[in-house]
Protein backbone atom coordinates (compact mmCIF):
# COMPACT_ATOMS: atom_id res chain seq x y z
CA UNK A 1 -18.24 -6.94 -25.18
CA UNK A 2 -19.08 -3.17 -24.82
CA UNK A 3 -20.18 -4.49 -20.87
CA UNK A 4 -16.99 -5.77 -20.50
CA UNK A 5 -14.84 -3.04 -21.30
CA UNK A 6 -16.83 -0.56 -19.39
CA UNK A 7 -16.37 -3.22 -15.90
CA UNK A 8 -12.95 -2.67 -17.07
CA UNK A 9 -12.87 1.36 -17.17
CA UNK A 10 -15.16 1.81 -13.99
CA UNK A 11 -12.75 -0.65 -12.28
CA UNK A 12 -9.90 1.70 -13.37
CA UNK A 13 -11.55 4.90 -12.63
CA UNK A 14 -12.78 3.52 -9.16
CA UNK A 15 -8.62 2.79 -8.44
CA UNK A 16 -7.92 5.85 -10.01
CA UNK A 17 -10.50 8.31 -8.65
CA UNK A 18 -10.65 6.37 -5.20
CA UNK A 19 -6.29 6.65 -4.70
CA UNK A 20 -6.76 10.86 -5.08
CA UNK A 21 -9.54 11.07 -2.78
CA UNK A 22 -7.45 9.18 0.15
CA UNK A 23 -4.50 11.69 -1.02
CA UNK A 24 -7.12 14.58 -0.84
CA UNK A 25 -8.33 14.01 2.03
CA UNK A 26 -6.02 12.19 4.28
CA UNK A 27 -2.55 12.05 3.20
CA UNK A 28 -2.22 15.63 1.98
CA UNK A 29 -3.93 17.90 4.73
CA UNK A 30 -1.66 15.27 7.57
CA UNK A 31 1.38 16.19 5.28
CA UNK A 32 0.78 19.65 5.30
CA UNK A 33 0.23 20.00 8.93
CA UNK A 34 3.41 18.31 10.10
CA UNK A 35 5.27 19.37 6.88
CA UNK A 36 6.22 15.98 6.36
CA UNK A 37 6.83 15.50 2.58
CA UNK A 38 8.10 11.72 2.44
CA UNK A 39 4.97 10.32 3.93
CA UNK A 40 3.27 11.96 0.88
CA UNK A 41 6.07 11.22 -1.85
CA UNK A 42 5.76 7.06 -0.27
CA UNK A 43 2.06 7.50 -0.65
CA UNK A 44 2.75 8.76 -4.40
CA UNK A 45 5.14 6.18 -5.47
CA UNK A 46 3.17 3.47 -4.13
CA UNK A 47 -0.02 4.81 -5.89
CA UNK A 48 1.77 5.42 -8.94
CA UNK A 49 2.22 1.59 -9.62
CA UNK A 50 -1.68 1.05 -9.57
CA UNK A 51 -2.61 4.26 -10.15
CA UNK A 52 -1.24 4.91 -13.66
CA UNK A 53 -2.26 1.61 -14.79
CA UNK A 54 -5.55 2.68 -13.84
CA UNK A 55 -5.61 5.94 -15.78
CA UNK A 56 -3.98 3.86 -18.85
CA UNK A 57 -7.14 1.42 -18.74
CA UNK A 58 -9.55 4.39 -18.53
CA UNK A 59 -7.75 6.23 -21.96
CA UNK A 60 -7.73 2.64 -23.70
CA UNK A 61 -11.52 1.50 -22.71
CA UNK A 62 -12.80 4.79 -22.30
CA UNK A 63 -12.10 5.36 -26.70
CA UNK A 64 -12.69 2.33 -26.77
CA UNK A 65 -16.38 2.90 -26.10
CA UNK A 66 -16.85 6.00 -27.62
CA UNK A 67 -15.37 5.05 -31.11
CA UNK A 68 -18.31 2.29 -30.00
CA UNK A 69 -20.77 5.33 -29.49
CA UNK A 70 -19.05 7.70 -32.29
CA UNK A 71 -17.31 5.63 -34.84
CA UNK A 72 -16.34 9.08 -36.80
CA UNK A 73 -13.97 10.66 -34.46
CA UNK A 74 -14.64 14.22 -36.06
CA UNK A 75 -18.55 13.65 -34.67
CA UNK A 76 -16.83 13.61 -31.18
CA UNK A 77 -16.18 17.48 -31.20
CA UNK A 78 -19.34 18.40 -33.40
CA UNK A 79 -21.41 19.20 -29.93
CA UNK A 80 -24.74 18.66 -31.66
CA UNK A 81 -25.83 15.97 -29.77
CA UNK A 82 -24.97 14.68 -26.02
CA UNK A 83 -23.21 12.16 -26.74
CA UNK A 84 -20.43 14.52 -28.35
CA UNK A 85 -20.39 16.80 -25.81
CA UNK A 86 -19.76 14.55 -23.10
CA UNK A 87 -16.82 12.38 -24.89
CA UNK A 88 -15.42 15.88 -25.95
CA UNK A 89 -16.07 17.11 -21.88
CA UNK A 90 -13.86 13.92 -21.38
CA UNK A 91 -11.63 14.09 -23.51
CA UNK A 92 -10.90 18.00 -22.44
CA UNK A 93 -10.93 16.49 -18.11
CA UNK A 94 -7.86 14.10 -19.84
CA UNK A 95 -5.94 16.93 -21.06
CA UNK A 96 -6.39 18.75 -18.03
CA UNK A 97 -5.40 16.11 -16.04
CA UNK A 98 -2.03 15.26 -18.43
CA UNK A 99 -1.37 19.08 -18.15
CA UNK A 100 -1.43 19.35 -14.42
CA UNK A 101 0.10 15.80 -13.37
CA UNK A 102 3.34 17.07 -16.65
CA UNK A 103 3.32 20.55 -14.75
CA UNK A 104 3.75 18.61 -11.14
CA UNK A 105 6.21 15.88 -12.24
CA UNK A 106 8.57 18.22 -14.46
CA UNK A 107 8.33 21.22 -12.13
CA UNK A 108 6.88 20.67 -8.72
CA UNK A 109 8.26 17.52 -7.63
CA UNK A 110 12.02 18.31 -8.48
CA UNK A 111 11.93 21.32 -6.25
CA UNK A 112 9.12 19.93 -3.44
CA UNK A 113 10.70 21.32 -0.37
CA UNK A 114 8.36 21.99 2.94
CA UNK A 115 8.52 25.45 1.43
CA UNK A 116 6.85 24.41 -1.98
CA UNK A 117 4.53 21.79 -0.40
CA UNK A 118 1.50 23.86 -0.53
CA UNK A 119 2.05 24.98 -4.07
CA UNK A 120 2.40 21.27 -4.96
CA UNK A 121 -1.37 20.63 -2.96
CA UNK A 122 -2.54 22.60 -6.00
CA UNK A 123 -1.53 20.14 -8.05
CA UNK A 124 -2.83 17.76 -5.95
CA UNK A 125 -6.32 19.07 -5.45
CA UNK A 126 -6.88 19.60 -9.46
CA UNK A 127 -6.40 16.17 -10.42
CA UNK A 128 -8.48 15.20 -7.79
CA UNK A 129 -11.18 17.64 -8.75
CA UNK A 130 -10.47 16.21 -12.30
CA UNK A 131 -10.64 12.71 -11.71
CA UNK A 132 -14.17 13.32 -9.55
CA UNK A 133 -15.35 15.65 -12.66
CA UNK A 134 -14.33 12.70 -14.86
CA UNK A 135 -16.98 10.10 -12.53
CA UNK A 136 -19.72 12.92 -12.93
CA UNK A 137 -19.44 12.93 -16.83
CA UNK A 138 -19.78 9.39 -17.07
CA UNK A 139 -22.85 9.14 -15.23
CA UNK A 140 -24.19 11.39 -17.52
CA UNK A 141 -23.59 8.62 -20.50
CA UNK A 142 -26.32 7.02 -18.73
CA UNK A 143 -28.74 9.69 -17.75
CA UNK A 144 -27.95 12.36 -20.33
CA UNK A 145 -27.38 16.17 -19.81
CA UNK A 146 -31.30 17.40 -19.30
C-alpha cells in the first residue's frame, strides 16, 4: 500500500512542482516583459484546477506516509533522528507555502495591477522555490541527510 500512496504523492508533486516551474520560467519573466497580467492570471486559473488538487494529494499522502514512518505525531518534531527532521523540514516548506500562496491570494491578487506585477513575482518565485525545496527533502527519505 505504502508504494501506492507514494505513486500517488510523487504524481501530485510532479503536477504540482512541474506547473510552478513553467510559471517560473516561462509565463512569468514573458508577463513581466510585456506587462501583460491576463496571460499570467489565465495561466493561474487554469493551473489552479490541477494544481491544487495536486497540493491536496501531496498533504493527504504525504501524512499519510509519515504517520506510516512516525505513528506518534509528537516524534515528528523531536529532531533526534532523520526521519523527524525531514517530515518536520516538510511540514515547515507546507506552511511556508500556505503562508505565501494566503499572502498572494488575499493581498496581491486583488490589487495586481502592471504596477504591482513584480511584487506579485515574489510570490511567485517562493512557492516555486518551495515546491522545488519540497522535491529535494523527499529525496532525502531515500538517501538520508549524511
Amino acid at each position: 500500500m505504502f508504494n501506492y500512496i507514494l505513486i500517488m504523492h510523487l504524481l501530485g508533486s510532479t503536477v504540482w512542482t512541474g506547473g510552478h516551474l513553467i510559471l517560473v520560467s516561462v509565463i512569468l519573466p514573458k508577463a513581466v516583459l510585456t506587462a501583460d497580467i491576463d496571460t499570467l492570471l489565465q495561466f493561474e486559473q487554469q493551473f489552479e484546477k490541477v494544481g491544487m488538487p495536486a497540493l491536496g494529494i501531496q498533504i493527504v499522502t504525504g501524512l499519510w506516509m509519515a504517520y506510516q514512518l512516525l505513528p506518534n505525531v509528537k516524534s515528528w518534531f523531536a529532531f533526534d533522528n532523520d526521519l523527524s527532521i525531514l517530515i518536520s523540514l516538510k511540514l515547515l516548506l507546507l506552511l511556508l507555502t500556505i503562508m505565501v500562496a494566503l499572502h498572494a491570494r488575499f493581498y496581491r491578487i486583488p490589487k495586481l495591477s502592471v504596477h504591482t506585477l513584480k511584487a506579485f513575482s515574489v510570490n511567485i518565485i517562493l512557492v516555486t522555490l518551495f515546491s522545488v525545496s519540497f522535491v529535494v527533502v523527499g529525496t532525502l527519505f531515500r538517501t538520508g541527510l549524511s
